[in-house]
C-alpha atoms as a PDB file:
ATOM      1  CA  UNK A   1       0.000   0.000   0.000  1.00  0.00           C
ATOM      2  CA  UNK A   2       3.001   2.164   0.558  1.00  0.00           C
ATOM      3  CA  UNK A   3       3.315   2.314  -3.683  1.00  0.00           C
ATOM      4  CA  UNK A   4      -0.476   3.183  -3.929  1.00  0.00           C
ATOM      5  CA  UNK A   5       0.017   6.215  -1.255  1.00  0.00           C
ATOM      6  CA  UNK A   6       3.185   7.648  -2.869  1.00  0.00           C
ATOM      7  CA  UNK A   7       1.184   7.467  -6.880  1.00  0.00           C
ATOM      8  CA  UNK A   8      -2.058   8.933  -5.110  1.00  0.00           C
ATOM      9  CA  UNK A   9       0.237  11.672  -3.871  1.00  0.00           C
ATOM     10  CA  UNK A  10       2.113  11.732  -7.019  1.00  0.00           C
ATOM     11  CA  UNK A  11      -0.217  11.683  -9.554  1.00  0.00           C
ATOM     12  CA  UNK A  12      -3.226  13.729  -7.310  1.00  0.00           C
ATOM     13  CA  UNK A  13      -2.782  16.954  -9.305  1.00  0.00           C
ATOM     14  CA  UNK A  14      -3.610  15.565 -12.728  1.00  0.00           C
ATOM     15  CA  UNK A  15      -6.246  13.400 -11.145  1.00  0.00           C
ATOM     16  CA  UNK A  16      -8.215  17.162 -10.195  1.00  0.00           C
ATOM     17  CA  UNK A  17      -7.394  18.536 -13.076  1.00  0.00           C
ATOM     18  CA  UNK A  18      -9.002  15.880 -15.331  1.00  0.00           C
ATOM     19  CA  UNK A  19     -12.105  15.643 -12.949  1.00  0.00           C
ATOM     20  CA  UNK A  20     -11.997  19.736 -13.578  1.00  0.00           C
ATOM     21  CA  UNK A  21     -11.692  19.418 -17.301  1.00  0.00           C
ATOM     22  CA  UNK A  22     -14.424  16.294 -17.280  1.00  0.00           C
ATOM     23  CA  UNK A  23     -17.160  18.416 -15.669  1.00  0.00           C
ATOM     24  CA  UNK A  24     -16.549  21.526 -17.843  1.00  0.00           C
ATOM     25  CA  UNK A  25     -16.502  19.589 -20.988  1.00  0.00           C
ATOM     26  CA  UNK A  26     -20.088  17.515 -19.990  1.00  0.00           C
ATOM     27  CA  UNK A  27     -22.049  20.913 -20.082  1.00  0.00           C
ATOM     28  CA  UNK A  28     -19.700  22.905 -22.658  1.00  0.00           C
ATOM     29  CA  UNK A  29     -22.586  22.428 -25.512  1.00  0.00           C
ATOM     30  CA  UNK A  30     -25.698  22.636 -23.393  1.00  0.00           C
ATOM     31  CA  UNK A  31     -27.984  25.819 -22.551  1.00  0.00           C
ATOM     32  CA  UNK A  32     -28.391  25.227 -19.090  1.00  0.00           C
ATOM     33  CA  UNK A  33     -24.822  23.857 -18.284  1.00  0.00           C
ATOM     34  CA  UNK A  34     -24.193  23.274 -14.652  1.00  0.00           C
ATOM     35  CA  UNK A  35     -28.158  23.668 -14.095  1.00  0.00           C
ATOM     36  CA  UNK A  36     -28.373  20.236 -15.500  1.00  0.00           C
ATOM     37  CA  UNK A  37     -26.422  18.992 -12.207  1.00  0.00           C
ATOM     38  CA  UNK A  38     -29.911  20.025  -9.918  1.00  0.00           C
ATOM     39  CA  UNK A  39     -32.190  19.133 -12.403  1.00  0.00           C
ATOM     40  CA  UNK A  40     -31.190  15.426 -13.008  1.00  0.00           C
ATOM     41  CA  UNK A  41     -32.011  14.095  -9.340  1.00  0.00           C
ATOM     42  CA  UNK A  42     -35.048  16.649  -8.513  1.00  0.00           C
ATOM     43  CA  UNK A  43     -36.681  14.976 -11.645  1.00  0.00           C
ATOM     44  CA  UNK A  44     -36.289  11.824  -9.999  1.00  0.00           C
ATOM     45  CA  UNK A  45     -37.192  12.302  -7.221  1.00  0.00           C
ATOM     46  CA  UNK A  46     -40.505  14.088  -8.272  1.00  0.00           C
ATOM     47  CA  UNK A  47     -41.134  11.027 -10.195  1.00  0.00           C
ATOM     48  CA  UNK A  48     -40.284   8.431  -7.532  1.00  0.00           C
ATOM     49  CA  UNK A  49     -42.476  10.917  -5.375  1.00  0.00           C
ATOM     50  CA  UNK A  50     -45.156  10.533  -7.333  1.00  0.00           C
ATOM     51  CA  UNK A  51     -45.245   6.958  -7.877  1.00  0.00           C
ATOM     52  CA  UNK A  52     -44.958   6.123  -4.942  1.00  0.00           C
ATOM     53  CA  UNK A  53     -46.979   8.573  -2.869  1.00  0.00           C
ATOM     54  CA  UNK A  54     -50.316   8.990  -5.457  1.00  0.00           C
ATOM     55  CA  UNK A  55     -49.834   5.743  -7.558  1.00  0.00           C
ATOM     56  CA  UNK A  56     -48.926   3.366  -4.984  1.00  0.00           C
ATOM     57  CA  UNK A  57     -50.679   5.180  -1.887  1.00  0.00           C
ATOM     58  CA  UNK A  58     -47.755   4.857   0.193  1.00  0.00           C
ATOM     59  CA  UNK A  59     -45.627   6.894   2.245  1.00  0.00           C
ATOM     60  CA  UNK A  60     -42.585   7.378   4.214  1.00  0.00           C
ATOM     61  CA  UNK A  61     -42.062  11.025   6.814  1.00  0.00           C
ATOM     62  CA  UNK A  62     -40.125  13.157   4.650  1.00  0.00           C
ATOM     63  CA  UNK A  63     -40.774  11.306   1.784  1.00  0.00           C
ATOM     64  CA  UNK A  64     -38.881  14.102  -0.606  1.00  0.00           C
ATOM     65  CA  UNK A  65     -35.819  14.002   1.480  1.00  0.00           C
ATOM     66  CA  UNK A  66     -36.222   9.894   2.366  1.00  0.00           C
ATOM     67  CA  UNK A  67     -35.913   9.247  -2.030  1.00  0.00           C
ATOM     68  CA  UNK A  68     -33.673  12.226  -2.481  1.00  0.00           C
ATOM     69  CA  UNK A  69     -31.166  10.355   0.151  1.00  0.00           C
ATOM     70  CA  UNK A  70     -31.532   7.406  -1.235  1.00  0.00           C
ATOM     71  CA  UNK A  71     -31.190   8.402  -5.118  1.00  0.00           C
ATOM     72  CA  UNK A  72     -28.488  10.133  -4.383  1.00  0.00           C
ATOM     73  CA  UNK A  73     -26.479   7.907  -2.508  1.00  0.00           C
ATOM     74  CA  UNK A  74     -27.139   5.229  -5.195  1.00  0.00           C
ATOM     75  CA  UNK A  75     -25.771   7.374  -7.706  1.00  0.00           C
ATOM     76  CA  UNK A  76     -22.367   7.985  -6.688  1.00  0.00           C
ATOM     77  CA  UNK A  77     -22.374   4.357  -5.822  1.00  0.00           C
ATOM     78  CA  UNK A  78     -23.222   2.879  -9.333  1.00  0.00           C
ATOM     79  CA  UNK A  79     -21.349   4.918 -11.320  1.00  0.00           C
ATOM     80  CA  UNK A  80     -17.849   4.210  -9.624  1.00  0.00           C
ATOM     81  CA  UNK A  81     -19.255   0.216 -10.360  1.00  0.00           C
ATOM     82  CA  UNK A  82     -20.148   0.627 -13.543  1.00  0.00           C
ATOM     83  CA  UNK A  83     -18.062   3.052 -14.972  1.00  0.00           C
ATOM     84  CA  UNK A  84     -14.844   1.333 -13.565  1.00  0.00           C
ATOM     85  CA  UNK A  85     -15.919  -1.717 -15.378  1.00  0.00           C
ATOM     86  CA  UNK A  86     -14.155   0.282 -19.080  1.00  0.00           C
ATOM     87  CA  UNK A  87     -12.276   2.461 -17.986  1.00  0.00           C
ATOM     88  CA  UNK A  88      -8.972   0.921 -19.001  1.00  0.00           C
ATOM     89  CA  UNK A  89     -10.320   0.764 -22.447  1.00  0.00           C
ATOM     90  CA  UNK A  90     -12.196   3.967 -22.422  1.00  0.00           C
ATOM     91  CA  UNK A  91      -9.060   5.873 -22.207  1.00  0.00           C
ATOM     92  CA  UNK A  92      -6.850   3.719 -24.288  1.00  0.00           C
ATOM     93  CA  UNK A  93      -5.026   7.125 -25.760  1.00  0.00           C
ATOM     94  CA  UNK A  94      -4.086   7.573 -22.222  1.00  0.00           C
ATOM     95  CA  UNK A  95      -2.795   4.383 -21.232  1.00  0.00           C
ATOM     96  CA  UNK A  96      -1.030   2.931 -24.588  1.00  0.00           C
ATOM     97  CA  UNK A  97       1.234   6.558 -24.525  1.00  0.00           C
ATOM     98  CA  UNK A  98       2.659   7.216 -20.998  1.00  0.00           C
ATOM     99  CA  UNK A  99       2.589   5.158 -17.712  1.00  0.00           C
ATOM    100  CA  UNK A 100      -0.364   6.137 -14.893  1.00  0.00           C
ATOM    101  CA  UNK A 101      -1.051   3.511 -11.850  1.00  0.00           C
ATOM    102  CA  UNK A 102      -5.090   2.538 -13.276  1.00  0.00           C
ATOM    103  CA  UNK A 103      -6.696   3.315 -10.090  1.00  0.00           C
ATOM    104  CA  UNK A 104      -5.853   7.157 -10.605  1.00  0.00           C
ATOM    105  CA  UNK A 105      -8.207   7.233 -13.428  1.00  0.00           C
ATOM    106  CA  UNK A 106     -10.686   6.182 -10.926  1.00  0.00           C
ATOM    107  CA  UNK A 107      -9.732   8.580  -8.304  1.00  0.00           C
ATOM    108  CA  UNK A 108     -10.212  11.053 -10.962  1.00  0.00           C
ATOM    109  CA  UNK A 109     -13.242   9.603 -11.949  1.00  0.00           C
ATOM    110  CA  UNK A 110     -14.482   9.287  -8.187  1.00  0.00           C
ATOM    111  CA  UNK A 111     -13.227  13.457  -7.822  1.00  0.00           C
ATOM    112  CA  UNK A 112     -16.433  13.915 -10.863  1.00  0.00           C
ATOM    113  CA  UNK A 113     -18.612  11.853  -9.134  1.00  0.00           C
ATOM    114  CA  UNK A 114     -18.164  13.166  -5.809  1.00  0.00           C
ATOM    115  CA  UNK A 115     -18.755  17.131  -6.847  1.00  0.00           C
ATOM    116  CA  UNK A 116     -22.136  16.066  -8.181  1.00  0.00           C
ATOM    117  CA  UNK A 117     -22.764  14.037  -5.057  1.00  0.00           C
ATOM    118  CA  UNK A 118     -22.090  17.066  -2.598  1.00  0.00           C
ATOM    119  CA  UNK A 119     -24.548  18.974  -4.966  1.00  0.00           C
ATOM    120  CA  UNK A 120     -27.126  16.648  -4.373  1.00  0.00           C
ATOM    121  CA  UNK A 121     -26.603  16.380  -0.658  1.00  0.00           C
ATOM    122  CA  UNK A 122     -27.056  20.502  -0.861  1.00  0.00           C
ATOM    123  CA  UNK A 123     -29.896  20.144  -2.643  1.00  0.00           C
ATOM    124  CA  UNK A 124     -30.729  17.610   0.136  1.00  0.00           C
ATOM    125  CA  UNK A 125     -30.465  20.412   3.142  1.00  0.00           C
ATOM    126  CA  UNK A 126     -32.471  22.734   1.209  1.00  0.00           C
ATOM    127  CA  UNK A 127     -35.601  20.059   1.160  1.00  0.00           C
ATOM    128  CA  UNK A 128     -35.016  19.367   4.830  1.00  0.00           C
ATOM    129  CA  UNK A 129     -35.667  22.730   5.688  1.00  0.00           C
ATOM    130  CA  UNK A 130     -38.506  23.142   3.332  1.00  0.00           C
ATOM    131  CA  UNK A 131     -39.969  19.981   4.594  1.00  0.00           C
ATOM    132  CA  UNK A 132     -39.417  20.929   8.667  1.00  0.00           C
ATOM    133  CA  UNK A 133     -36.892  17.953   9.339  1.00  0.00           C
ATOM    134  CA  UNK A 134     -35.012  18.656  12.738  1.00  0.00           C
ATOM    135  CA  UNK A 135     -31.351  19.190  12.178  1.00  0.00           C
ATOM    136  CA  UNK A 136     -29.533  17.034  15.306  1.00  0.00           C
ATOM    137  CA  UNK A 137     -26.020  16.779  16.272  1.00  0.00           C
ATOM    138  CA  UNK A 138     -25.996  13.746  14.413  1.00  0.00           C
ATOM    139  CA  UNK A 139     -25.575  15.111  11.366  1.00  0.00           C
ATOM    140  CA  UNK A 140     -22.224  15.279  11.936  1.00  0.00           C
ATOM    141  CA  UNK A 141     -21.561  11.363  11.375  1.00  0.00           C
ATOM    142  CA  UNK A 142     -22.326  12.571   8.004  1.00  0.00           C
ATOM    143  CA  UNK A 143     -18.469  12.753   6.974  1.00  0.00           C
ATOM    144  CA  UNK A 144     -17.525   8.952   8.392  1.00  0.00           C
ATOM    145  CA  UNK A 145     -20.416   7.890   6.155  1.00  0.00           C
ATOM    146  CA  UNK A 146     -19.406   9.354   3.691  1.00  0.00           C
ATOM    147  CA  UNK A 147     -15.511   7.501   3.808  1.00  0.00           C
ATOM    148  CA  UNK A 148     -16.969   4.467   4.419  1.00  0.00           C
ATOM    149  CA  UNK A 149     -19.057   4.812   1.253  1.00  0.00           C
ATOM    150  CA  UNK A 150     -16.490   6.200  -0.550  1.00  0.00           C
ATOM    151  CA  UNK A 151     -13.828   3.530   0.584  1.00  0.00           C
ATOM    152  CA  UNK A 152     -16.277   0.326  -0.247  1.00  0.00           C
ATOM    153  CA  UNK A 153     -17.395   1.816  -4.163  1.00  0.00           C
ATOM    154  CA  UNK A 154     -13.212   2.653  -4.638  1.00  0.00           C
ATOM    155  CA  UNK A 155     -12.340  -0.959  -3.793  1.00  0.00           C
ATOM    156  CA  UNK A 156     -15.109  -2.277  -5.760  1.00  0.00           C
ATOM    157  CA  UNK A 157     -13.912  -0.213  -8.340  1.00  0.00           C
ATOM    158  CA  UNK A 158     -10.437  -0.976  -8.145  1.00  0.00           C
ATOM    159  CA  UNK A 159     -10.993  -4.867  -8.905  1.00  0.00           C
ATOM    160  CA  UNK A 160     -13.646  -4.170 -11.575  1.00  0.00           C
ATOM    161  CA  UNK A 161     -10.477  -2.329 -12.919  1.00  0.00           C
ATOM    162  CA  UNK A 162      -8.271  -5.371 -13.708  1.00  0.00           C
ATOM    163  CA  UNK A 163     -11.069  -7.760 -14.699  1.00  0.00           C
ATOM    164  CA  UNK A 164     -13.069  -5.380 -17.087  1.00  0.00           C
ATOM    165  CA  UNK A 165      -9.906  -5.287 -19.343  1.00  0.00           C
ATOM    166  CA  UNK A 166      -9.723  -9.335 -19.862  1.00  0.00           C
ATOM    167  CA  UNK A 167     -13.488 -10.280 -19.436  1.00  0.00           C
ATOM    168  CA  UNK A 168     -15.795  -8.346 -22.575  1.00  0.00           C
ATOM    169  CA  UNK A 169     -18.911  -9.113 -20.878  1.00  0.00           C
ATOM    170  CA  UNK A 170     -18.063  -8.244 -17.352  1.00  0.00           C
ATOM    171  CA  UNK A 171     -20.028  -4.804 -18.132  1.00  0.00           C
ATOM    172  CA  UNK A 172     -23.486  -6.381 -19.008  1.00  0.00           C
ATOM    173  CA  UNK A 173     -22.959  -8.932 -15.780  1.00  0.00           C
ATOM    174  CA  UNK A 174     -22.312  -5.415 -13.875  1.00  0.00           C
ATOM    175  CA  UNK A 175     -24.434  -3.551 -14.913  1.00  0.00           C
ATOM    176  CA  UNK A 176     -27.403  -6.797 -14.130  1.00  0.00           C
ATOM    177  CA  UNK A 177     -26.158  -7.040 -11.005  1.00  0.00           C
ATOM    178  CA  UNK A 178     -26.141  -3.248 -10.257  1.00  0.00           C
ATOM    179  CA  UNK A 179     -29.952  -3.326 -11.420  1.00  0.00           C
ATOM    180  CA  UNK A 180     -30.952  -5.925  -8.806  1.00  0.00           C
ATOM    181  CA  UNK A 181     -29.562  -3.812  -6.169  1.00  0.00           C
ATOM    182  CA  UNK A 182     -31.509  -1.041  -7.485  1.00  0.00           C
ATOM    183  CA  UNK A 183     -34.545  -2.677  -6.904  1.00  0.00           C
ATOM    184  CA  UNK A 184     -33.097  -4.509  -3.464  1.00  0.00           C
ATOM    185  CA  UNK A 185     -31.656  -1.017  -1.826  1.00  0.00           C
ATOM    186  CA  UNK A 186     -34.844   0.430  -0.890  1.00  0.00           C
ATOM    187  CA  UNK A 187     -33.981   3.420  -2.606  1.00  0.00           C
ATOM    188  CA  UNK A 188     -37.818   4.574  -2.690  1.00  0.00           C
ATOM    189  CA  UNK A 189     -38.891   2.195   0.350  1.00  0.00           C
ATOM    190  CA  UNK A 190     -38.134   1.954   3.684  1.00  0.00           C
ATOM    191  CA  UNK A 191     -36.793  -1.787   3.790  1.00  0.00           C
ATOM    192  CA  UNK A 192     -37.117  -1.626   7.703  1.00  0.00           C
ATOM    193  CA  UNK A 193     -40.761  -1.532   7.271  1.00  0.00           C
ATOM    194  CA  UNK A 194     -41.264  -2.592   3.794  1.00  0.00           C
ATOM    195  CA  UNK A 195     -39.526  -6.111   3.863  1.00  0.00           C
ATOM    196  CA  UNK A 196     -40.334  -8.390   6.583  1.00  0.00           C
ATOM    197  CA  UNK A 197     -37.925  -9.435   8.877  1.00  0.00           C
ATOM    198  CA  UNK A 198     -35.399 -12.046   8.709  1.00  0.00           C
ATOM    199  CA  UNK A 199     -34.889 -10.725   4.911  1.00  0.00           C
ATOM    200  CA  UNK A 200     -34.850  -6.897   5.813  1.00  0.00           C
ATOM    201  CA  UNK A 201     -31.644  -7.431   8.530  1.00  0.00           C
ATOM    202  CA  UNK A 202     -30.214  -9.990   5.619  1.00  0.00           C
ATOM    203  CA  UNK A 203     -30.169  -6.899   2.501  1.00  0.00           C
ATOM    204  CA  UNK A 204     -28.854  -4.258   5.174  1.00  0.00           C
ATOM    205  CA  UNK A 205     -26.087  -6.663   5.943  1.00  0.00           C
ATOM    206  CA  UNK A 206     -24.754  -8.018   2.441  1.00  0.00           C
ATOM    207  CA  UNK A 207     -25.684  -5.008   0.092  1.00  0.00           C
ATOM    208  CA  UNK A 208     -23.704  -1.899   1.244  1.00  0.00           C
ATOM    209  CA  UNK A 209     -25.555   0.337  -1.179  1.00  0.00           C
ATOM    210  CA  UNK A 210     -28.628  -0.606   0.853  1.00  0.00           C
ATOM    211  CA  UNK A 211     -26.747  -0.080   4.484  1.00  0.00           C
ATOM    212  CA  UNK A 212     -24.840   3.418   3.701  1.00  0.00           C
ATOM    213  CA  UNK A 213     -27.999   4.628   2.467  1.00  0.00           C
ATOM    214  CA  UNK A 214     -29.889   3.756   5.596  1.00  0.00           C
ATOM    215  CA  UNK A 215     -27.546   5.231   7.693  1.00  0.00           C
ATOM    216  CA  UNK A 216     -27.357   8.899   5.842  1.00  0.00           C
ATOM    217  CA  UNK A 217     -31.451   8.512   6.405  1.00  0.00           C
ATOM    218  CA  UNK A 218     -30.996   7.679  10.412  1.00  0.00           C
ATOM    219  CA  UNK A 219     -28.927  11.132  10.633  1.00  0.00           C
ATOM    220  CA  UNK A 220     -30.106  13.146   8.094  1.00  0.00           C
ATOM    221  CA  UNK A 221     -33.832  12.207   9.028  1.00  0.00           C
ATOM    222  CA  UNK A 222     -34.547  10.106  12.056  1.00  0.00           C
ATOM    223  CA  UNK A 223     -31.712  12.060  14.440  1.00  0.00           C
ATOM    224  CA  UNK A 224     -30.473   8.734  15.088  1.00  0.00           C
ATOM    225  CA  UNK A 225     -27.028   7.458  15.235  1.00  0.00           C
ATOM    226  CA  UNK A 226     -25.452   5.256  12.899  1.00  0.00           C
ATOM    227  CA  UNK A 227     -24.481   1.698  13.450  1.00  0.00           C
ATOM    228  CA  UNK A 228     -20.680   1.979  14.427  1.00  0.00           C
ATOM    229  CA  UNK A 229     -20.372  -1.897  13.990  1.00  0.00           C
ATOM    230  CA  UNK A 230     -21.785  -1.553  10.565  1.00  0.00           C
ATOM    231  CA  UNK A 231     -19.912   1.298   9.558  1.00  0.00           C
ATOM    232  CA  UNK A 232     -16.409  -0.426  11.032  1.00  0.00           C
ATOM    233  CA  UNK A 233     -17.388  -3.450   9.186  1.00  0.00           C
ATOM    234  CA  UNK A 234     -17.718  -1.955   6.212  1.00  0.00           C
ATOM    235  CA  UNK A 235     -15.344   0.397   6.209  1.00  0.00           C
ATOM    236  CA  UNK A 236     -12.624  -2.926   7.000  1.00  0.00           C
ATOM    237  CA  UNK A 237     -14.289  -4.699   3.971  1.00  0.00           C
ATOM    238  CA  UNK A 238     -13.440  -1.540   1.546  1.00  0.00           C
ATOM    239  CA  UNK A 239      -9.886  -1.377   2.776  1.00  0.00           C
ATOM    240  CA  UNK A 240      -9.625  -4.952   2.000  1.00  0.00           C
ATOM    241  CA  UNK A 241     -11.370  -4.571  -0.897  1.00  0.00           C
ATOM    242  CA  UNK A 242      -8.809  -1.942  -2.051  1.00  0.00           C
ATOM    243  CA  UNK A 243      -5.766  -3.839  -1.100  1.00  0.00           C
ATOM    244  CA  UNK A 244      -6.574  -6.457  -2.989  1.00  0.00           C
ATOM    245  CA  UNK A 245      -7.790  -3.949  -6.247  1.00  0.00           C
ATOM    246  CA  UNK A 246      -4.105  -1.983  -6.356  1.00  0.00           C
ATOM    247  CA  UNK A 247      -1.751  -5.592  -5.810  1.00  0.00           C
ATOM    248  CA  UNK A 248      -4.022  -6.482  -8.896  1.00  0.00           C
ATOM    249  CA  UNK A 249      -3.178  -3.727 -10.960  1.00  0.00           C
ATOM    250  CA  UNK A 250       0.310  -3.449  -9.693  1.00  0.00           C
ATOM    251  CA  UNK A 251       0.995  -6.992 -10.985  1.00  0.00           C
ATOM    252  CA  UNK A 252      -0.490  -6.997 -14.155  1.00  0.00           C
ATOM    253  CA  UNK A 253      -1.200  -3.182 -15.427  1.00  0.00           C
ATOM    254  CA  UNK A 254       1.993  -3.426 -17.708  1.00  0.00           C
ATOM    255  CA  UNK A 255       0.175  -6.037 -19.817  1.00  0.00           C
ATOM    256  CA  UNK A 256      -3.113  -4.086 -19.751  1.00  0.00           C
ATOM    257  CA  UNK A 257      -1.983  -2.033 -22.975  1.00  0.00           C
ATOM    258  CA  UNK A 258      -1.395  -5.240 -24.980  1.00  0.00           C
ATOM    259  CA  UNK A 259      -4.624  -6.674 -24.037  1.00  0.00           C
ATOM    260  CA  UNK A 260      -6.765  -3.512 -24.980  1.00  0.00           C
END
């Protein structure tokens, strides 16, 4: 790990500036540019709103802020998945011309996804206070949540990495698997109360999509605090995770070129 610490710090200036140069090139062409950034997950969330709440007849407190949470956290979460699944071969010019440890391009990838994130999570304090949610000292464990989701979707990532380059449809398995956890994350249901118990305690335990987001919704919401065994478990499983991505890519990213 000492290698992967000295290229992060190595390599962490052109890792912000291609984030930087990624997010100004996405809305160079479009009328609304950076606008786009709110609009995306408000639409969402009005429709998940209104499926849920006038189709479905259902409800959650704070429903806005409950699916805004959720959608939000689920974002940043699939796209480090998915999107590490070709990135290798999605910058080929990059990586056939001059040497760059792999997992950089997904720290610079996870530096774009990130600045939308914290948008979102704006956009989120704005509805709580539209909405009257109590703010509680709890917010605060809003930054260790944050790491630990941040760790877990890197070391994810970081595997997906090395296999994505020598398995061609490792993106369709991905991006299967990523839809079941949609679906099984209880992005626009509570799975608490929505899934009967044993199975509710069984998804908040094996899906960590489905356990980060529930604990941003116990402080952000409920004024609760998090599950520190949960969060330390996770958080040890994402290190691992991550050890095991970089000694991947250490040992074979000089034959990645060939392959791709």
């Amino acid at each position: 790990m000492k290698r992967f610490f000295e290229n992060v710090k190595k390599y962490y200036k052109y890792a912000v500036y291609s984030a930087k140069a990624e997010l100004k090139s996405e809305v160079a062409n479009s009328y609304l540019n950076w606008v786009w950034w709110l609009l995306d997950p408000i639409c969402f969330m009005l429709i998940y709103t209104f499926i849920v709440e006038i189709v479905f007849k259902t409800s959650e407190p704070y429903f806005p802020v409950f699916v805004f949470i959720g959608l939000t956290t689920w974002t940043f979460f699939k796209q480090m998945i998915s999107g590490s699944v070709k990135l290798v071969s999605s910058n080929r010019s990059i990586v056939t011309k001059v040497y760059i440890p792999k997992y950089i391009l997904l720290l610079s990838k996870s530096f774009k996804y990130l600045f939308k994130m914290m948008i979102s999570f704006s956009l989120v304090i704005v509805l709580m206070l539209i909405f009257n949610v109590p703010f509680t000292i709890q917010i605060l464990w809003f930054i260790p949540i944050l790491i630990v989701l941040y760790v877990v979707s890197f070391g994810l990532g970081s595997i997906l990495i090395h296999f994505g380059i020598y398995v061609e449809d490792l993106f369709n398995v991905v991006n299967i698997v990523l839809k079941l956890m949609f679906y099984l994350s209880g992005i626009f249901y509570n799975i608490r109360t929505r899934v009967p118990a044993p199975y509710n305690g069984i998804l908040l335990r094996v899906n960590p999509a489905a356990f980060i987001m529930d604990e941003f919704r116990k402080i952000l919401i409920d004024g609760k605090m998090p599950s520190l065994a949960g969060l330390s478990f996770w958080l040890f499983v994402g290190i691992i995770l991550t050890m095991i991505g970089v000694k991947i890519i250490h040992k074979y990213e000089n034959s990645y070129a060939k392959v791709i």
